[in-house]
N, C-alpha and C. Protein backbone atom coordinates (compact mmCIF):
# COMPACT_ATOMS: atom_id res chain seq x y z
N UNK A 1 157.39 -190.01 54.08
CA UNK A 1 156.50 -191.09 54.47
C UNK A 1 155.14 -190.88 53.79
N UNK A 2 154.68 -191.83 53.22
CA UNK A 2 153.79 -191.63 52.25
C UNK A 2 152.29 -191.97 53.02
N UNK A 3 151.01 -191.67 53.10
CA UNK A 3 149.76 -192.47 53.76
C UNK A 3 149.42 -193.66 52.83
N UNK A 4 149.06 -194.57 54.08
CA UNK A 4 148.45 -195.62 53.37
C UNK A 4 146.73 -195.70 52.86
N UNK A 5 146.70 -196.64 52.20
CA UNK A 5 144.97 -196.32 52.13
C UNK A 5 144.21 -196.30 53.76
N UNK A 6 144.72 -197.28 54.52
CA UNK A 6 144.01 -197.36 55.59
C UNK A 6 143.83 -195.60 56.70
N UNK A 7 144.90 -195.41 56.23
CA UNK A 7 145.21 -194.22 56.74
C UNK A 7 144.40 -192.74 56.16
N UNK A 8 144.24 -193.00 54.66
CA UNK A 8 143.20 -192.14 54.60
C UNK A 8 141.56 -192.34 54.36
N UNK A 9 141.68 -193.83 55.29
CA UNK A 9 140.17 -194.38 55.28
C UNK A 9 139.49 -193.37 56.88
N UNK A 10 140.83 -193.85 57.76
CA UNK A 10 140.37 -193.19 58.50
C UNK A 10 140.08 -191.60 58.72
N UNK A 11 141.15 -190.83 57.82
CA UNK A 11 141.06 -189.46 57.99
C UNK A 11 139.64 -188.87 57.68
N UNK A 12 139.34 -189.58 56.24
CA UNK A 12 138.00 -189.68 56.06
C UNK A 12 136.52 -189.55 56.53
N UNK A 13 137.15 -191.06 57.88
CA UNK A 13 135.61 -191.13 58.81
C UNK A 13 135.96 -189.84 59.24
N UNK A 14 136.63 -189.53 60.10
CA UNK A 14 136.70 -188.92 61.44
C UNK A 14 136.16 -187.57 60.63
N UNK A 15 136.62 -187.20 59.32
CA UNK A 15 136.09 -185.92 59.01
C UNK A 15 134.44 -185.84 58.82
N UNK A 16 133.96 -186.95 58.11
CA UNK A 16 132.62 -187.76 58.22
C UNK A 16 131.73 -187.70 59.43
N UNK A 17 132.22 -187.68 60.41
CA UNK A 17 131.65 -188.09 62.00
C UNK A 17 132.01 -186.25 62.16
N UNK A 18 132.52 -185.33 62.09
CA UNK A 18 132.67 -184.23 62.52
C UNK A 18 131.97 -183.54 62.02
N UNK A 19 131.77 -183.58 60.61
CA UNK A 19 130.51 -182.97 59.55
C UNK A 19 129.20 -183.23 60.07
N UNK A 20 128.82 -184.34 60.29
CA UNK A 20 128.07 -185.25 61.14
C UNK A 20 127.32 -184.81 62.46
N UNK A 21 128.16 -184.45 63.38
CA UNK A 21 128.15 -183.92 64.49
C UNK A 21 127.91 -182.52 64.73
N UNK A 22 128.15 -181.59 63.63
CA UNK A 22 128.47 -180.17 63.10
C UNK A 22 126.96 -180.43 62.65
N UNK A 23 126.18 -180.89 61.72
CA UNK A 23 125.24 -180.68 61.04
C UNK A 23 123.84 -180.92 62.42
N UNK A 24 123.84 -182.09 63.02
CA UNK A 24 123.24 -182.31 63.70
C UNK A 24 123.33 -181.20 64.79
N UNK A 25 124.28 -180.72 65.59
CA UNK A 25 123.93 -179.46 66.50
C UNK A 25 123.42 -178.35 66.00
N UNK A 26 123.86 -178.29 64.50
CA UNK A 26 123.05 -177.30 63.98
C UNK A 26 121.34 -177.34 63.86
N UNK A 27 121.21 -179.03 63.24
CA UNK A 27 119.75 -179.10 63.66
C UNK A 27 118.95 -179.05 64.71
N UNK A 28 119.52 -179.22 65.60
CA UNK A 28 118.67 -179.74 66.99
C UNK A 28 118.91 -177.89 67.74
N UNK A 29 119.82 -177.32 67.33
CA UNK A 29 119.85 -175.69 67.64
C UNK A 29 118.15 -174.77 67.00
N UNK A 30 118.24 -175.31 66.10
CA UNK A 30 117.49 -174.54 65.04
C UNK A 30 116.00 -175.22 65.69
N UNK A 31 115.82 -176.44 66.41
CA UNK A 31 114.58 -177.16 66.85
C UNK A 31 113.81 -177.65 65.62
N UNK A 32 114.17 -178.00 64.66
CA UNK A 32 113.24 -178.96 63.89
C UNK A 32 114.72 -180.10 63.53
N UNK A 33 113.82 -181.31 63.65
CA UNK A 33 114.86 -182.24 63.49
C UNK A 33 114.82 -182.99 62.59
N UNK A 34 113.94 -182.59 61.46
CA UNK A 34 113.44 -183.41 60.04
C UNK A 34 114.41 -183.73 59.01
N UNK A 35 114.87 -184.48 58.17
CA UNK A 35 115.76 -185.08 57.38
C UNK A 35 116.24 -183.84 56.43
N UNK A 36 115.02 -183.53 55.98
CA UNK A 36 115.42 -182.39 54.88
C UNK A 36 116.06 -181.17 55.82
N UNK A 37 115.82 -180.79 56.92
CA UNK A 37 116.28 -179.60 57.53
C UNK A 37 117.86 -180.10 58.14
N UNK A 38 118.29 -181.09 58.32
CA UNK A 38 119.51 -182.17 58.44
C UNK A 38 120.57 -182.19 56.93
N UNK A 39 119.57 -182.48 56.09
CA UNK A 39 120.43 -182.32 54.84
C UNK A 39 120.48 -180.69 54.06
N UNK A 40 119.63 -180.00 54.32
CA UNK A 40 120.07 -178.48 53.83
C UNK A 40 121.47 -178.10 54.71
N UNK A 41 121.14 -178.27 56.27
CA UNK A 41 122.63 -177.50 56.56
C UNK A 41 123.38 -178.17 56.71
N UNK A 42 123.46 -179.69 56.10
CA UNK A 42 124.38 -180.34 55.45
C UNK A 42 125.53 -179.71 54.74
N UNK A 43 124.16 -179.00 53.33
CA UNK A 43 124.74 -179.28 52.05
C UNK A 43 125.07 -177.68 52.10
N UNK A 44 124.54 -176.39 53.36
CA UNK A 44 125.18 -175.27 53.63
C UNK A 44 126.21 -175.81 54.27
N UNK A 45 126.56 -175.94 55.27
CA UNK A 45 128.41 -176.48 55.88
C UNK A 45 129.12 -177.12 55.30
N UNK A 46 128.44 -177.32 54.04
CA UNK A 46 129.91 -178.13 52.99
C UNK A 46 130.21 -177.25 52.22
N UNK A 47 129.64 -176.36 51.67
CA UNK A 47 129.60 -175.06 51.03
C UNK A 47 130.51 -174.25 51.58
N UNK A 48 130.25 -173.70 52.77
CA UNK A 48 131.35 -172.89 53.92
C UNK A 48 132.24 -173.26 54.11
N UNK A 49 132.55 -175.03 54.17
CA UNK A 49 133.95 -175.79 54.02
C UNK A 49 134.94 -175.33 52.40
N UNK A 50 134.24 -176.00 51.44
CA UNK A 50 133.86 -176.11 50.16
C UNK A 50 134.81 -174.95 49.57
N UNK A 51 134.40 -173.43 49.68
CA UNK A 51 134.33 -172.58 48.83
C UNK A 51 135.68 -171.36 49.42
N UNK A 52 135.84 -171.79 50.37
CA UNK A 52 137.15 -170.99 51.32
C UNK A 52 138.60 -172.06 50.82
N UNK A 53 138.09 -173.36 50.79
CA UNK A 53 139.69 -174.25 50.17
C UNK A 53 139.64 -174.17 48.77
N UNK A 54 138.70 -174.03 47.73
CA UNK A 54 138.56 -173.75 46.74
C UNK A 54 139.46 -172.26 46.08
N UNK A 55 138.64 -171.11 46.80
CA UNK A 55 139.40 -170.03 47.50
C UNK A 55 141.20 -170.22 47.22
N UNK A 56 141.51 -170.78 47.84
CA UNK A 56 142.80 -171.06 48.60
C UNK A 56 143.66 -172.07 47.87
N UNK A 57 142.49 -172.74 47.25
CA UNK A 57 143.90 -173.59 46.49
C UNK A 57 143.95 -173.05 44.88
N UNK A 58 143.46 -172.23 44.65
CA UNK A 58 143.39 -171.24 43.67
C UNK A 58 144.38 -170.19 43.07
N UNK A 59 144.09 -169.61 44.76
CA UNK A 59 145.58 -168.93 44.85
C UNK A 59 147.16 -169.11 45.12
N UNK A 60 146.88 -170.50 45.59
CA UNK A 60 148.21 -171.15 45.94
C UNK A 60 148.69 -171.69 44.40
N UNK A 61 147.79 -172.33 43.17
CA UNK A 61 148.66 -172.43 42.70
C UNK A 61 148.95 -171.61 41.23
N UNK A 62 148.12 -170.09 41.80
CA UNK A 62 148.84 -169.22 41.24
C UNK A 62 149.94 -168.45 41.40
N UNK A 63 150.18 -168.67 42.65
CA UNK A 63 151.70 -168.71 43.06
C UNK A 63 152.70 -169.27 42.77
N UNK A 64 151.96 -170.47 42.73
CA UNK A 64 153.20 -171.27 42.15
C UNK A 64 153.43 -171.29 40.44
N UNK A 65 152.26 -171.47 40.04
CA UNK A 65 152.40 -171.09 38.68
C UNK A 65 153.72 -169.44 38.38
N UNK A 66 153.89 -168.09 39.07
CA UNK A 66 154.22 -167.14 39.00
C UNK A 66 155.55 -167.61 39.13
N UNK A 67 155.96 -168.32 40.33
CA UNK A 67 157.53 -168.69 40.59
C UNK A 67 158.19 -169.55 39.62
N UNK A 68 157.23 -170.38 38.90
CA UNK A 68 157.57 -171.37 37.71
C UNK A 68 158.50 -170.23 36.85
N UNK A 69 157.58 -169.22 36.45
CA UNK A 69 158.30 -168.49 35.01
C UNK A 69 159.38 -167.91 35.40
């Protein structure tokens, strides 16, 4: 069963609204609630997302690359 676009419109938001929600407790933790302090640990929690699947899909398809030969 294949996704439709609508289907990964929504997977999308909801990941959108969680990033979202994630960034903002982080701001309002930290007590300054200014745009730029909103978009730094933005653009840190996408990084921490970011660099672990990067990570990971790296090694996955050097695996697979290995089973090819």
């Amino acid at each position: 069963m294949k996704m439709k676009k609508w289907d990964w419109f929504i997977v999308l938001l909801l990941i959108a609204v969680g990033l979202s929600c994630l960034t903002m407790s982080t701001t309002w933790m930290i007590g300054s609630g200014s745009f730029r302090n909103y978009f730094t640990n933005f653009l840190q929690i996408c990084l921490w997302i970011v660099i672990p699947v990067i990570g990971a899909g790296i090694i996955y398809f050097l695996i697979k690359s290995k089973k090819g030969d």
